[in-house]
PDB file of N, CA and C in Angstrom:
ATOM      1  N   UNK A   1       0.848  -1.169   0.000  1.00  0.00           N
ATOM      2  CA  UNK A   1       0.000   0.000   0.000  1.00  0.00           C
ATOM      3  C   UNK A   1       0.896   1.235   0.000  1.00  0.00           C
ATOM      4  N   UNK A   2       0.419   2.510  -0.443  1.00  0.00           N
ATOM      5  CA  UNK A   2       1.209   3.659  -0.367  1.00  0.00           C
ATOM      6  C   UNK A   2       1.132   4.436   0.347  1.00  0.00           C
ATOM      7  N   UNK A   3       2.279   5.261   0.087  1.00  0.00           N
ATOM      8  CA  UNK A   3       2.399   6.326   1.862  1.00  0.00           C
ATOM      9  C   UNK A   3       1.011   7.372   1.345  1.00  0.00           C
ATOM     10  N   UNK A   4       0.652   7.536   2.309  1.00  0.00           N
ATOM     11  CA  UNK A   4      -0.466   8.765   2.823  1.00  0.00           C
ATOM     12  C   UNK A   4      -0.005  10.246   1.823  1.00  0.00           C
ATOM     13  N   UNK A   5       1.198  10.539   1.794  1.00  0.00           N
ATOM     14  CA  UNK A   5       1.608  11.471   0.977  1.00  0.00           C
ATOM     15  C   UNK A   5       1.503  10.976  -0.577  1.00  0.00           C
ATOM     16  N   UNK A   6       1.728  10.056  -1.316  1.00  0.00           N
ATOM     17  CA  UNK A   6       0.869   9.604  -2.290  1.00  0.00           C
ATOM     18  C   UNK A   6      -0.137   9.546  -2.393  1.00  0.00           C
ATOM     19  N   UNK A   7      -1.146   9.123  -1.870  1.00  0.00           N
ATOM     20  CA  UNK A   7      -2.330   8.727  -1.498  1.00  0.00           C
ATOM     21  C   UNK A   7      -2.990  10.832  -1.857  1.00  0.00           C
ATOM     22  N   UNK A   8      -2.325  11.545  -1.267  1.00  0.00           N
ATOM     23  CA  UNK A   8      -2.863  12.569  -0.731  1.00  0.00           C
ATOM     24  C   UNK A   8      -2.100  13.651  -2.588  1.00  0.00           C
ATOM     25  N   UNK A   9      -1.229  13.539  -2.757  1.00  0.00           N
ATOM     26  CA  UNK A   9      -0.510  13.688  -3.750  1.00  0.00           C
ATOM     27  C   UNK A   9      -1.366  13.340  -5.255  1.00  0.00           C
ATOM     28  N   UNK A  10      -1.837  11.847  -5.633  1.00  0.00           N
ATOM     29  CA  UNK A  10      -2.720  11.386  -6.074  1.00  0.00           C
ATOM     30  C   UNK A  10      -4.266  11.980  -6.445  1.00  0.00           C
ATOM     31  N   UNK A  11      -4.303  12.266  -5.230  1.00  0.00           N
ATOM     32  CA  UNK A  11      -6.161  13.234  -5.293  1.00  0.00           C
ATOM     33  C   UNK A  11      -5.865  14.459  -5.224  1.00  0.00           C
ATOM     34  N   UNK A  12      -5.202  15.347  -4.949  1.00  0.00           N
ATOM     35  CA  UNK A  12      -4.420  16.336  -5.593  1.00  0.00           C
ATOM     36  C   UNK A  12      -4.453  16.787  -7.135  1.00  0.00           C
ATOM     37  N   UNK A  13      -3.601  15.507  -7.911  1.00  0.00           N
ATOM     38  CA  UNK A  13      -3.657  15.635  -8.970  1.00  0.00           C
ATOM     39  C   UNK A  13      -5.131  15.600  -9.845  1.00  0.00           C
ATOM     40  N   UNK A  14      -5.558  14.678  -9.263  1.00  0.00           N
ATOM     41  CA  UNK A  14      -6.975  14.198  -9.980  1.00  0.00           C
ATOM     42  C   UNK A  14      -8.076  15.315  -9.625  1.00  0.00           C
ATOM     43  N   UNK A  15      -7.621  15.675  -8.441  1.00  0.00           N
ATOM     44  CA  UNK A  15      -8.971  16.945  -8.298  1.00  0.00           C
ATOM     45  C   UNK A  15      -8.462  18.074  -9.252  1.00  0.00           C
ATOM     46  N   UNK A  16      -6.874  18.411  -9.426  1.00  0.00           N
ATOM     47  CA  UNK A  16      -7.067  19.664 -10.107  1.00  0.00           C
ATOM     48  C   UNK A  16      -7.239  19.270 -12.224  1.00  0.00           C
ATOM     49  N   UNK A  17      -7.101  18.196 -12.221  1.00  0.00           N
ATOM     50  CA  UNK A  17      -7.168  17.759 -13.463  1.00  0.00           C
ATOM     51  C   UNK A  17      -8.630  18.122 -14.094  1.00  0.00           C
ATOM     52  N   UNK A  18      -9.624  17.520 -13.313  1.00  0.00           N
ATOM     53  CA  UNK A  18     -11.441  17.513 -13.107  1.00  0.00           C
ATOM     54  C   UNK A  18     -11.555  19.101 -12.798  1.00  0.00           C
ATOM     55  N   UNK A  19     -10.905  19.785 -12.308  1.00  0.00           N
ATOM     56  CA  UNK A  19     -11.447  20.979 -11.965  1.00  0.00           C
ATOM     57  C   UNK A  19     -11.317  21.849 -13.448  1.00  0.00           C
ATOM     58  N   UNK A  20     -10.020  21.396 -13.831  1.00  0.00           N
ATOM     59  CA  UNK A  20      -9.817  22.163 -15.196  1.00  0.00           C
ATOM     60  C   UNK A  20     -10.581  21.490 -16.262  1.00  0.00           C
ATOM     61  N   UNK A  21     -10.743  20.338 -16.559  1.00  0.00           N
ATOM     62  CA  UNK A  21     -11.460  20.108 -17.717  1.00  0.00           C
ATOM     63  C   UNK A  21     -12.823  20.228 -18.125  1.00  0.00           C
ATOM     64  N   UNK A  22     -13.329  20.605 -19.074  1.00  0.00           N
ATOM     65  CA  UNK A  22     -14.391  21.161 -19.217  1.00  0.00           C
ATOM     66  C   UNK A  22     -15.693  20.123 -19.118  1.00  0.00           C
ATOM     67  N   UNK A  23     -16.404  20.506 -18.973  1.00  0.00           N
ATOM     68  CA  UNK A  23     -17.666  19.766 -18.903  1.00  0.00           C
ATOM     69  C   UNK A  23     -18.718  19.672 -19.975  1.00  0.00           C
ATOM     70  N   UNK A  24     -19.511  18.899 -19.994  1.00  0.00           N
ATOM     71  CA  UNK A  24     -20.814  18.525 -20.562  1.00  0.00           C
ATOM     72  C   UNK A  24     -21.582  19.686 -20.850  1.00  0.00           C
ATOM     73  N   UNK A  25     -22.162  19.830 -19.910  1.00  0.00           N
ATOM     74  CA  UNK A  25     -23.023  20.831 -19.547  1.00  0.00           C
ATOM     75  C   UNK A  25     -22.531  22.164 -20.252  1.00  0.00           C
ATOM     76  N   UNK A  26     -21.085  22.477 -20.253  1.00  0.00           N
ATOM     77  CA  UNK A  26     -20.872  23.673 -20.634  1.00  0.00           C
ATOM     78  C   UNK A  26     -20.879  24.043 -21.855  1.00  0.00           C
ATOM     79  N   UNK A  27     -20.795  22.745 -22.772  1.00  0.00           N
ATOM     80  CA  UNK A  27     -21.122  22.817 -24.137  1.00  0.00           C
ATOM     81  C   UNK A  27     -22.629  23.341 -24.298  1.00  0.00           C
ATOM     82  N   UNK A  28     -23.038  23.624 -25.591  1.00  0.00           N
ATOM     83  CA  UNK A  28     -23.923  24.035 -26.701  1.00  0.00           C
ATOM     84  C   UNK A  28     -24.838  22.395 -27.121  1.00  0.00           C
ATOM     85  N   UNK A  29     -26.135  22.609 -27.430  1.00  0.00           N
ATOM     86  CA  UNK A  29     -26.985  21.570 -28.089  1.00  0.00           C
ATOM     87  C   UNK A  29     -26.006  21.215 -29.326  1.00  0.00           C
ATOM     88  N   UNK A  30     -25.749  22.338 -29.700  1.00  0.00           N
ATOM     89  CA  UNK A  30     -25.148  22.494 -31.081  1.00  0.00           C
ATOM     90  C   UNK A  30     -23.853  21.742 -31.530  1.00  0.00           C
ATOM     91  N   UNK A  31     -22.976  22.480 -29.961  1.00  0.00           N
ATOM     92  CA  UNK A  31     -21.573  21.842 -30.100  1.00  0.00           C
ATOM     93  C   UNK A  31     -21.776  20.402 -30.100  1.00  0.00           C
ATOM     94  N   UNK A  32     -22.427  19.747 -29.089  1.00  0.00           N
ATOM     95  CA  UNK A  32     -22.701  18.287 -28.740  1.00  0.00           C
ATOM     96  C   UNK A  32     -23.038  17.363 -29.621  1.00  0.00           C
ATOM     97  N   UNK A  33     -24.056  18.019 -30.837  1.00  0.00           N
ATOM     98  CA  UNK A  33     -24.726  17.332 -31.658  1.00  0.00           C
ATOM     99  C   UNK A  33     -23.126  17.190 -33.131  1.00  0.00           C
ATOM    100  N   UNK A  34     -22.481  18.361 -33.639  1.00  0.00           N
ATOM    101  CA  UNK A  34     -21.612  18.721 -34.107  1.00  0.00           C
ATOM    102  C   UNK A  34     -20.209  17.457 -33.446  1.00  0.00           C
ATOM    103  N   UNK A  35     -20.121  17.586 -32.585  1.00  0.00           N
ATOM    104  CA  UNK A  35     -18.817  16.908 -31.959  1.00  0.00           C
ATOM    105  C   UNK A  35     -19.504  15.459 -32.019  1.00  0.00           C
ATOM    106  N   UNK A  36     -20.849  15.039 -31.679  1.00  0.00           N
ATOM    107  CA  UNK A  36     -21.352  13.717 -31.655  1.00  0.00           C
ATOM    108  C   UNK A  36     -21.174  13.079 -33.475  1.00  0.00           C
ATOM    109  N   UNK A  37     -21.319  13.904 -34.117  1.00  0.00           N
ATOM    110  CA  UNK A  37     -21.984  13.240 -35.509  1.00  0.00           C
ATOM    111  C   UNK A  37     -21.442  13.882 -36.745  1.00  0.00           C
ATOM    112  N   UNK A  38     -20.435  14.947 -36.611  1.00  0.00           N
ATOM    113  CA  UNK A  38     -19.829  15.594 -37.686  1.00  0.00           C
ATOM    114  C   UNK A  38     -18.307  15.614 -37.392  1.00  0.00           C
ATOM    115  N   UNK A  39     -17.497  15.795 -36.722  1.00  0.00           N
ATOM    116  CA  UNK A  39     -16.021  15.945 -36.233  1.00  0.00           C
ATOM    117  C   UNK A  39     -15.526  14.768 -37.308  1.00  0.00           C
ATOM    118  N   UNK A  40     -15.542  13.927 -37.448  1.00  0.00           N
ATOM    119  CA  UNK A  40     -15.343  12.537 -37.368  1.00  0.00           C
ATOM    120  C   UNK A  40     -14.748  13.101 -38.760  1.00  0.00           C
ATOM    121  N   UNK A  41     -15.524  13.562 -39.549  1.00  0.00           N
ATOM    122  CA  UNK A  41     -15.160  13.771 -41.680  1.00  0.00           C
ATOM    123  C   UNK A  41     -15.006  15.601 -41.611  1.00  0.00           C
ATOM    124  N   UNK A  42     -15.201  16.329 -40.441  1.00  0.00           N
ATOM    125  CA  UNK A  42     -14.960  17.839 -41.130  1.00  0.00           C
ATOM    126  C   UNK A  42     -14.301  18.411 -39.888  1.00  0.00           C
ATOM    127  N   UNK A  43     -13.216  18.229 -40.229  1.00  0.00           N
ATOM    128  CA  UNK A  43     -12.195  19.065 -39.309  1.00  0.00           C
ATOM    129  C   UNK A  43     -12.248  21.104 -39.551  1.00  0.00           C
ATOM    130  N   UNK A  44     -11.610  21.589 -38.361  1.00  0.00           N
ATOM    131  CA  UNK A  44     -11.885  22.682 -38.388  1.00  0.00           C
ATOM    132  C   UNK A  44     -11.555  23.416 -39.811  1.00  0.00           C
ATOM    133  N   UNK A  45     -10.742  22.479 -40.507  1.00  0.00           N
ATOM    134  CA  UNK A  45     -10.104  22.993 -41.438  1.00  0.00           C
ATOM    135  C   UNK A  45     -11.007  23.626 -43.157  1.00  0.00           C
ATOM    136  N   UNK A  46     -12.238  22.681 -42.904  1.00  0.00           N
ATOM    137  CA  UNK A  46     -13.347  22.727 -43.787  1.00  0.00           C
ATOM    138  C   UNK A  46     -13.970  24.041 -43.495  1.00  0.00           C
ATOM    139  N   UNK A  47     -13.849  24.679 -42.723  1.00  0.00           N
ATOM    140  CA  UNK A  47     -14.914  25.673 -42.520  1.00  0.00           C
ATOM    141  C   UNK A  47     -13.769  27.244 -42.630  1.00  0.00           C
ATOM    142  N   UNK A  48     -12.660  26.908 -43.155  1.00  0.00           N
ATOM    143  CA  UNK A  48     -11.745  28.139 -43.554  1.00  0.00           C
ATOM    144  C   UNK A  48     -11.345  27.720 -45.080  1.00  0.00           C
ATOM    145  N   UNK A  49     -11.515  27.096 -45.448  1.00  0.00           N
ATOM    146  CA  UNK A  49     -10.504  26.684 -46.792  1.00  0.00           C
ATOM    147  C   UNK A  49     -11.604  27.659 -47.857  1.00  0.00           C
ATOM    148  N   UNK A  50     -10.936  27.612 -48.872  1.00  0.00           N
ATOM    149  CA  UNK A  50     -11.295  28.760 -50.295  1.00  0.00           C
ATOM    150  C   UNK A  50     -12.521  28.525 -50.668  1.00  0.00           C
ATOM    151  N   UNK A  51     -12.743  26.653 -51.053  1.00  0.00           N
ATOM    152  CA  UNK A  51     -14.028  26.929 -51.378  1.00  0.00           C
ATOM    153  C   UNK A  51     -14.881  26.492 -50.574  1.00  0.00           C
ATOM    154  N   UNK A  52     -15.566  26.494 -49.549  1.00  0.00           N
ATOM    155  CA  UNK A  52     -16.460  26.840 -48.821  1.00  0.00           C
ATOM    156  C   UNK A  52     -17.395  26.873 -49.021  1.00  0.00           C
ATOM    157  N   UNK A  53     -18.910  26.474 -48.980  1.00  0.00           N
ATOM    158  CA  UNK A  53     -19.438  26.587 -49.955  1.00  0.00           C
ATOM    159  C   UNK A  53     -20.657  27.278 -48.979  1.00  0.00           C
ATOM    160  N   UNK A  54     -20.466  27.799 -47.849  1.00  0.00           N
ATOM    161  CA  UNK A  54     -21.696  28.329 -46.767  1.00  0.00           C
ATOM    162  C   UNK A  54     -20.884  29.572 -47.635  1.00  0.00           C
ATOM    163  N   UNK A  55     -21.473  30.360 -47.614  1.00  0.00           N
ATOM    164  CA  UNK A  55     -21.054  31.645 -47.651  1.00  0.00           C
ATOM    165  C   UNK A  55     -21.905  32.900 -46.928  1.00  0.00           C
ATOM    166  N   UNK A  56     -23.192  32.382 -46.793  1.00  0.00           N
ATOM    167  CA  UNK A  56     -24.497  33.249 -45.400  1.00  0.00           C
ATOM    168  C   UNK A  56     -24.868  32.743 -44.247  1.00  0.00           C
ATOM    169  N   UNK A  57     -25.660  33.334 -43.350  1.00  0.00           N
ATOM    170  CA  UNK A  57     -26.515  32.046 -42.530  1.00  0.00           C
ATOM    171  C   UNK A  57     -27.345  31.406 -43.398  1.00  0.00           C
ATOM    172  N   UNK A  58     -28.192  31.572 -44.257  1.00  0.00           N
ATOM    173  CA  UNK A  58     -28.982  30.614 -45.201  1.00  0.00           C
ATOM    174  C   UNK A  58     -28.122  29.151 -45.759  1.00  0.00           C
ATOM    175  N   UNK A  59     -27.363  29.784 -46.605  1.00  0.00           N
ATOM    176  CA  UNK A  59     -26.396  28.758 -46.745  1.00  0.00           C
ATOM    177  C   UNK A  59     -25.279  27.498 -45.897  1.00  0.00           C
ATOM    178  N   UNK A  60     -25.130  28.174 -45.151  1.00  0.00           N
ATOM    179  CA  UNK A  60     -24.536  27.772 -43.750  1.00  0.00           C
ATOM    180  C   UNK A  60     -26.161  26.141 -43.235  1.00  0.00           C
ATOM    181  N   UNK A  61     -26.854  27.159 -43.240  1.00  0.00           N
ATOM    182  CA  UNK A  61     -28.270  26.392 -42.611  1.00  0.00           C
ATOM    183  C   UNK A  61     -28.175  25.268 -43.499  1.00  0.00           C
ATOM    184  N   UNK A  62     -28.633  25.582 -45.246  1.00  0.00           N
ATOM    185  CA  UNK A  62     -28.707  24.696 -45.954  1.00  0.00           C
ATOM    186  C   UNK A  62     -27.835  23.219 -45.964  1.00  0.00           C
ATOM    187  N   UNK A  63     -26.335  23.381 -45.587  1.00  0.00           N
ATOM    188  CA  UNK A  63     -25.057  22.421 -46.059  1.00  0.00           C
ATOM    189  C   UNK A  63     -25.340  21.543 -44.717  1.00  0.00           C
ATOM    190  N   UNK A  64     -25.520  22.423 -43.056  1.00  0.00           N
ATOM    191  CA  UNK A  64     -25.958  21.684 -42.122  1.00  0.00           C
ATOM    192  C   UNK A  64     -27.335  20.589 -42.565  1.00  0.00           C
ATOM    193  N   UNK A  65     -28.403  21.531 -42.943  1.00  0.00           N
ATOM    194  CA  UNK A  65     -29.417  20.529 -43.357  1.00  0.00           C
ATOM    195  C   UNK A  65     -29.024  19.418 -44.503  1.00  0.00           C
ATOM    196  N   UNK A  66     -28.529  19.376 -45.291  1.00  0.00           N
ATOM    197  CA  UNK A  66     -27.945  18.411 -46.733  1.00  0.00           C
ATOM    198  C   UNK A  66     -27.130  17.471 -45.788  1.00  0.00           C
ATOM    199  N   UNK A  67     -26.005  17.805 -44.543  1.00  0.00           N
ATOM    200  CA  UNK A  67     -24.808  16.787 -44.637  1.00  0.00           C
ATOM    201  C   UNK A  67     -25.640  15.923 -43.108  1.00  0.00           C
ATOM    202  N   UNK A  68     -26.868  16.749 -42.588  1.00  0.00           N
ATOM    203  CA  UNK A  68     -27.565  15.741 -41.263  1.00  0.00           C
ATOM    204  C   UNK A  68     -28.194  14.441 -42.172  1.00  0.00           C
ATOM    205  N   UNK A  69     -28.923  15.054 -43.811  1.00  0.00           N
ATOM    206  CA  UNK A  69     -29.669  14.015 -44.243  1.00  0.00           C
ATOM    207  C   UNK A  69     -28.900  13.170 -45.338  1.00  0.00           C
ATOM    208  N   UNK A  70     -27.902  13.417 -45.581  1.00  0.00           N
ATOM    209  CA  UNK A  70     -26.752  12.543 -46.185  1.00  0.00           C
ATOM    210  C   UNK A  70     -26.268  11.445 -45.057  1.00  0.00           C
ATOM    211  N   UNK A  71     -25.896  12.172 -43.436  1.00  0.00           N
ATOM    212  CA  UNK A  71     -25.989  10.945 -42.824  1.00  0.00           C
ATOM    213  C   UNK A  71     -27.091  10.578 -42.090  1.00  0.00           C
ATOM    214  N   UNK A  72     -28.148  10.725 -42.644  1.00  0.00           N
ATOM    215  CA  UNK A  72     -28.998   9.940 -42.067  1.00  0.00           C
ATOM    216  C   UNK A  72     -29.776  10.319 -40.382  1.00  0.00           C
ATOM    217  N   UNK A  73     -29.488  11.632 -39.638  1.00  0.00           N
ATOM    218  CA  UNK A  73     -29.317  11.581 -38.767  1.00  0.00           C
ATOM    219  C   UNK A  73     -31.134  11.941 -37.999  1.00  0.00           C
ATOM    220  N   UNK A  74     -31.468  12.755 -39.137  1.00  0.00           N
ATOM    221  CA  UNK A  74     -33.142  13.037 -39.005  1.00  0.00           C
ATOM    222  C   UNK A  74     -33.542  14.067 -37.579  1.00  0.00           C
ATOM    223  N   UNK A  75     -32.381  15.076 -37.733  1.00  0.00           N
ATOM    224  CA  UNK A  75     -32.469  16.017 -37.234  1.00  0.00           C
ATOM    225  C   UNK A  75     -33.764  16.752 -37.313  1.00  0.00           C
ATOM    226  N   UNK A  76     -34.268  17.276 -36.244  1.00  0.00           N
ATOM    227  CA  UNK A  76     -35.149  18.113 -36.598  1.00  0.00           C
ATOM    228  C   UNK A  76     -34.771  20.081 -36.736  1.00  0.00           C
ATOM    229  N   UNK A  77     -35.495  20.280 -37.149  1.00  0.00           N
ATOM    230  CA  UNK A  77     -35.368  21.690 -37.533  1.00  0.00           C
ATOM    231  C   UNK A  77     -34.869  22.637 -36.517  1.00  0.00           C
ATOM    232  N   UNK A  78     -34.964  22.231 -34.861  1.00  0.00           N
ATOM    233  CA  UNK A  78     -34.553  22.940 -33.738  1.00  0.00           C
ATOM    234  C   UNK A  78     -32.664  22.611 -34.039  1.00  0.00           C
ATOM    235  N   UNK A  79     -32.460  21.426 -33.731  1.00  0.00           N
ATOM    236  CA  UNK A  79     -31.171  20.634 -34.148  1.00  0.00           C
ATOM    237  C   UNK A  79     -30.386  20.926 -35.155  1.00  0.00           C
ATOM    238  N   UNK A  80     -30.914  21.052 -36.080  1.00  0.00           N
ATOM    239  CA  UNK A  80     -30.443  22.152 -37.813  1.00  0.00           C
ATOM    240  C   UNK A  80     -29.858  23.518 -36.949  1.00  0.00           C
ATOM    241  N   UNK A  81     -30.580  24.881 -36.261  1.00  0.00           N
ATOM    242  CA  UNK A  81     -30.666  25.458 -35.904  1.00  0.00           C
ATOM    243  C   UNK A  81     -29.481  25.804 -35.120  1.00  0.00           C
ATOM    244  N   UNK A  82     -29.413  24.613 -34.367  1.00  0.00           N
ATOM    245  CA  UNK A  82     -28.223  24.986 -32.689  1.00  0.00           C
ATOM    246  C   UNK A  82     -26.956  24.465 -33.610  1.00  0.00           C
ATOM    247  N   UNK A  83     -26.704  23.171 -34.427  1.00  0.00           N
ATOM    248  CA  UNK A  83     -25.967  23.462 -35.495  1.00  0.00           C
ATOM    249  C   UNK A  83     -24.879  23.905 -35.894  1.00  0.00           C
ATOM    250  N   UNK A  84     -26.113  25.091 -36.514  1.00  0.00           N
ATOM    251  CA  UNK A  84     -25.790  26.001 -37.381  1.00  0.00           C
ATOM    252  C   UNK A  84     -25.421  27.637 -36.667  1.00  0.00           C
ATOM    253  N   UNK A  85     -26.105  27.304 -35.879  1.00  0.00           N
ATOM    254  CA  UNK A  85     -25.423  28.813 -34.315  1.00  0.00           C
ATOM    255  C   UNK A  85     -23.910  28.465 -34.129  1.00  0.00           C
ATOM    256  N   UNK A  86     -23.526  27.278 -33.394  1.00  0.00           N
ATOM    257  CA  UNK A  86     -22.400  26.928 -33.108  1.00  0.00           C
ATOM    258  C   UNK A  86     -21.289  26.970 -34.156  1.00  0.00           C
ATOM    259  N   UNK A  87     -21.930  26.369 -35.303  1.00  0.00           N
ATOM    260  CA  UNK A  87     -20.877  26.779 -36.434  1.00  0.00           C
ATOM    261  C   UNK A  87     -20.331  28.197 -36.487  1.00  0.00           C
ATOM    262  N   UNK A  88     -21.820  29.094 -36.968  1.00  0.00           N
ATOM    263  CA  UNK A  88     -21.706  30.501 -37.256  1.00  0.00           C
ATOM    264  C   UNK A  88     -20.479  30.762 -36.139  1.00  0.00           C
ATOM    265  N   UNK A  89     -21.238  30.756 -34.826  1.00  0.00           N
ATOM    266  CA  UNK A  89     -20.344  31.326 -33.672  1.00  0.00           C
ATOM    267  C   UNK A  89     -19.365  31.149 -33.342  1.00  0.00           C
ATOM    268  N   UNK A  90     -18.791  29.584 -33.785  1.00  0.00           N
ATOM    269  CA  UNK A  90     -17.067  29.517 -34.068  1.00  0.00           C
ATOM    270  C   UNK A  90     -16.005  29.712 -35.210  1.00  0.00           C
ATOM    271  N   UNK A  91     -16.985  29.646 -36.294  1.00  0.00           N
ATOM    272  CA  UNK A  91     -16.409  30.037 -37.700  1.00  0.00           C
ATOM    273  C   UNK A  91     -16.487  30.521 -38.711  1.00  0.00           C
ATOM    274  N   UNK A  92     -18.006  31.609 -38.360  1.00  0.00           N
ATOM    275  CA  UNK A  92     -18.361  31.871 -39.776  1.00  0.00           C
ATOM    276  C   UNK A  92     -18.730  33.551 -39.584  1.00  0.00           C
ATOM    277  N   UNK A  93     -19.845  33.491 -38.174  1.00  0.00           N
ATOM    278  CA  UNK A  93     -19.962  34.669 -37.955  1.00  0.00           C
ATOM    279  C   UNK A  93     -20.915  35.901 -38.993  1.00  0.00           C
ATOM    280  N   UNK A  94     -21.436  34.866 -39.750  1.00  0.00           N
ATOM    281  CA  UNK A  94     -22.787  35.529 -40.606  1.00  0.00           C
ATOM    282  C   UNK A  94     -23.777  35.881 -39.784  1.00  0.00           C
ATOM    283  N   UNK A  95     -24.522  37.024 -40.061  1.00  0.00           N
ATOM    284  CA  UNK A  95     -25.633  37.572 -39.544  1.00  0.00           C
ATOM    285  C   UNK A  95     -26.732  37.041 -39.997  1.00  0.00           C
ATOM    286  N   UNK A  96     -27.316  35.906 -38.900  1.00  0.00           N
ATOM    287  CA  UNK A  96     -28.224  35.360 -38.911  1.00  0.00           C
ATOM    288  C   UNK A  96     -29.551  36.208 -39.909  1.00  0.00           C
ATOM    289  N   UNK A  97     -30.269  35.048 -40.514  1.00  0.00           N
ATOM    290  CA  UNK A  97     -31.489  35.716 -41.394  1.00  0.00           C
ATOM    291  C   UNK A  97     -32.424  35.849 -40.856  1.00  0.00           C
ATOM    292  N   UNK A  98     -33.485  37.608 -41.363  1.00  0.00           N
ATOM    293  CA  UNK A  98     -34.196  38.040 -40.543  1.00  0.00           C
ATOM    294  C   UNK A  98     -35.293  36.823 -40.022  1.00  0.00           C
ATOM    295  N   UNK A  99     -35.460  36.351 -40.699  1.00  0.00           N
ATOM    296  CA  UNK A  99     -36.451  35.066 -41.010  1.00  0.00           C
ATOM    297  C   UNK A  99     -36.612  33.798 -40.139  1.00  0.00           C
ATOM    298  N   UNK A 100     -35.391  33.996 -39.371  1.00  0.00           N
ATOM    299  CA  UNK A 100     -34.835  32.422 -38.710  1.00  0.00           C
ATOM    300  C   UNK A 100     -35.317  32.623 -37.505  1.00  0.00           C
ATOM    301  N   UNK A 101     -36.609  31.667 -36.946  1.00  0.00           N
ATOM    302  CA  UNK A 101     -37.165  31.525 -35.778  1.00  0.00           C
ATOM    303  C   UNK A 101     -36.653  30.932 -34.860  1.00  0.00           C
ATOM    304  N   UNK A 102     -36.587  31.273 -33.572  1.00  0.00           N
ATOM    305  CA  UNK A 102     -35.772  30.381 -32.497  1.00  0.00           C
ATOM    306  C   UNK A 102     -34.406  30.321 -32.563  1.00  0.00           C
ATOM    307  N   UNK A 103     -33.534  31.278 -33.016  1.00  0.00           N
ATOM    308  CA  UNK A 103     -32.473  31.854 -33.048  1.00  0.00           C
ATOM    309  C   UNK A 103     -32.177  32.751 -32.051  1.00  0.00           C
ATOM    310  N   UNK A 104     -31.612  32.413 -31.043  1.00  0.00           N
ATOM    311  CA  UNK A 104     -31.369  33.497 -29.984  1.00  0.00           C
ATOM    312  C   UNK A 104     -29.338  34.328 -30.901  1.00  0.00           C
ATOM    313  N   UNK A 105     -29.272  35.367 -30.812  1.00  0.00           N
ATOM    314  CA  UNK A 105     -28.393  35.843 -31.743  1.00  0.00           C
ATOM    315  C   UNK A 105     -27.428  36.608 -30.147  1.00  0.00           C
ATOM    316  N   UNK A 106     -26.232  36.241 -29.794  1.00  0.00           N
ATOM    317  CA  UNK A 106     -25.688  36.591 -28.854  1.00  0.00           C
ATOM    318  C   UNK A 106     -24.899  37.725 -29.179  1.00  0.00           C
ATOM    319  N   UNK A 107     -25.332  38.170 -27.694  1.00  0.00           N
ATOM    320  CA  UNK A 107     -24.913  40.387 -27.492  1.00  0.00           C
ATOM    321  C   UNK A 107     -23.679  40.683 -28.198  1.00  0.00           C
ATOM    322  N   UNK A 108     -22.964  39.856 -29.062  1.00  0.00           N
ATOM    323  CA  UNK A 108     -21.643  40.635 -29.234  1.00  0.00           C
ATOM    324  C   UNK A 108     -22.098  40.227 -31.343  1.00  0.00           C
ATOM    325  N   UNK A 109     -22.703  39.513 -31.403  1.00  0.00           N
ATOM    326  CA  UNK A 109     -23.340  39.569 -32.769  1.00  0.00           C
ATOM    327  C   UNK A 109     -24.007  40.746 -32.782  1.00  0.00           C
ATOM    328  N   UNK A 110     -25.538  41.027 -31.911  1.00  0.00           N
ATOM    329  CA  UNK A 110     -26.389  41.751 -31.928  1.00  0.00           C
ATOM    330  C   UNK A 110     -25.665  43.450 -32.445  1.00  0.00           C
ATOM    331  N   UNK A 111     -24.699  43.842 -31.130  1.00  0.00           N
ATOM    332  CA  UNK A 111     -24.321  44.984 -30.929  1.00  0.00           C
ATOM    333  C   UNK A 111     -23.530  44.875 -32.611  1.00  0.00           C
ATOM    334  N   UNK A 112     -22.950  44.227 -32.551  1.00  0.00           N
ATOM    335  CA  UNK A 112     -21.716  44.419 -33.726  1.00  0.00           C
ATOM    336  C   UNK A 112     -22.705  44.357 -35.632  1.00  0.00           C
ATOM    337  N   UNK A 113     -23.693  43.895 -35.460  1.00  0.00           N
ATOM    338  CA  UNK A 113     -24.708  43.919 -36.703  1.00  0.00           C
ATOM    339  C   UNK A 113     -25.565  45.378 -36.668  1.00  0.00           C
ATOM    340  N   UNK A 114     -25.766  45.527 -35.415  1.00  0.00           N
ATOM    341  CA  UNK A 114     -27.178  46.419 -35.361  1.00  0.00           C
ATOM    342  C   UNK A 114     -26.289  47.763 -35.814  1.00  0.00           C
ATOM    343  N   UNK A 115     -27.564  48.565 -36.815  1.00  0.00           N
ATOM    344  CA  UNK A 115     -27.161  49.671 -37.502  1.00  0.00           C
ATOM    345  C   UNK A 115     -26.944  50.376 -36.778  1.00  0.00           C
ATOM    346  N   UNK A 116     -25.735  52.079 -36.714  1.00  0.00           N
ATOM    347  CA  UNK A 116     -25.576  52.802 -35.913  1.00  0.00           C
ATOM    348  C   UNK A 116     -26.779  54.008 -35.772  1.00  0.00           C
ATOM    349  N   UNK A 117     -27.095  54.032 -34.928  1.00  0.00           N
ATOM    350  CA  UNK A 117     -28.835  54.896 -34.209  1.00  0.00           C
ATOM    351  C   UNK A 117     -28.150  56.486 -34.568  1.00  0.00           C
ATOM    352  N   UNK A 118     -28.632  57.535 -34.533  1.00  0.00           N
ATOM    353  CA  UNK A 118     -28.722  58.885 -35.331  1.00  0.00           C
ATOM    354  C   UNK A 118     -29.295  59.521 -33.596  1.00  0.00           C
TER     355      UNK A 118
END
């Protein structure tokens, strides 16, 4: 068995390991669904390269909707949605369309889109 200072040394390590790593919870519907079912074939690298083929939020929406029903995944339209937020919000940064329901659009989009007031 080991000395008490191992023992104590040991949970030490392991508590500050767990303290730093991120959690579940702290992710996005979006990220979760994205990291569950897309990572695997589209590295970050797809969403900077030349041709690209999102070039709006519409488009962006569309390639999410085409590559859920290419694999099969039968996302629903909320799921399309969180997505396609998480994408925008880590790599694309298009101003969501006026049109898009259930889009919550976060304060540093909002401020940075919204026209300057007179």
């Amino acid at each position: 068995m080991g000395s008490p200072a191992s023992a104590l040394l040991a949970a030490c390590v392991l508590a500050g390991a767990l303290a730093g790593a991120p959690t579940a919870s702290a992710q996005s519907r979006g990220e979760l669904l994205y990291a569950t079912h897309c990572i695997a074939c589209h590295t970050t690298q797809v969403h900077w390269r030349d041709r690209k083929l999102a070039t709006d939020w519409n488009s962006l929406k569309l390639q999410v909707r085409r590559w859920q029903a290419v694999a099969a995944l039968d996302w629903s339209e909320q799921d399309v949605l969180e997505v396609t937020r998480h994408l925008n919000d880590s790599f694309y940064g298009f101003k969501p369309a006026s049109n898009t329901v259930g889009v919550l659009v976060p304060a540093a989009h909002r401020s940075r889109n919204r026209p300057a007031s007179n």
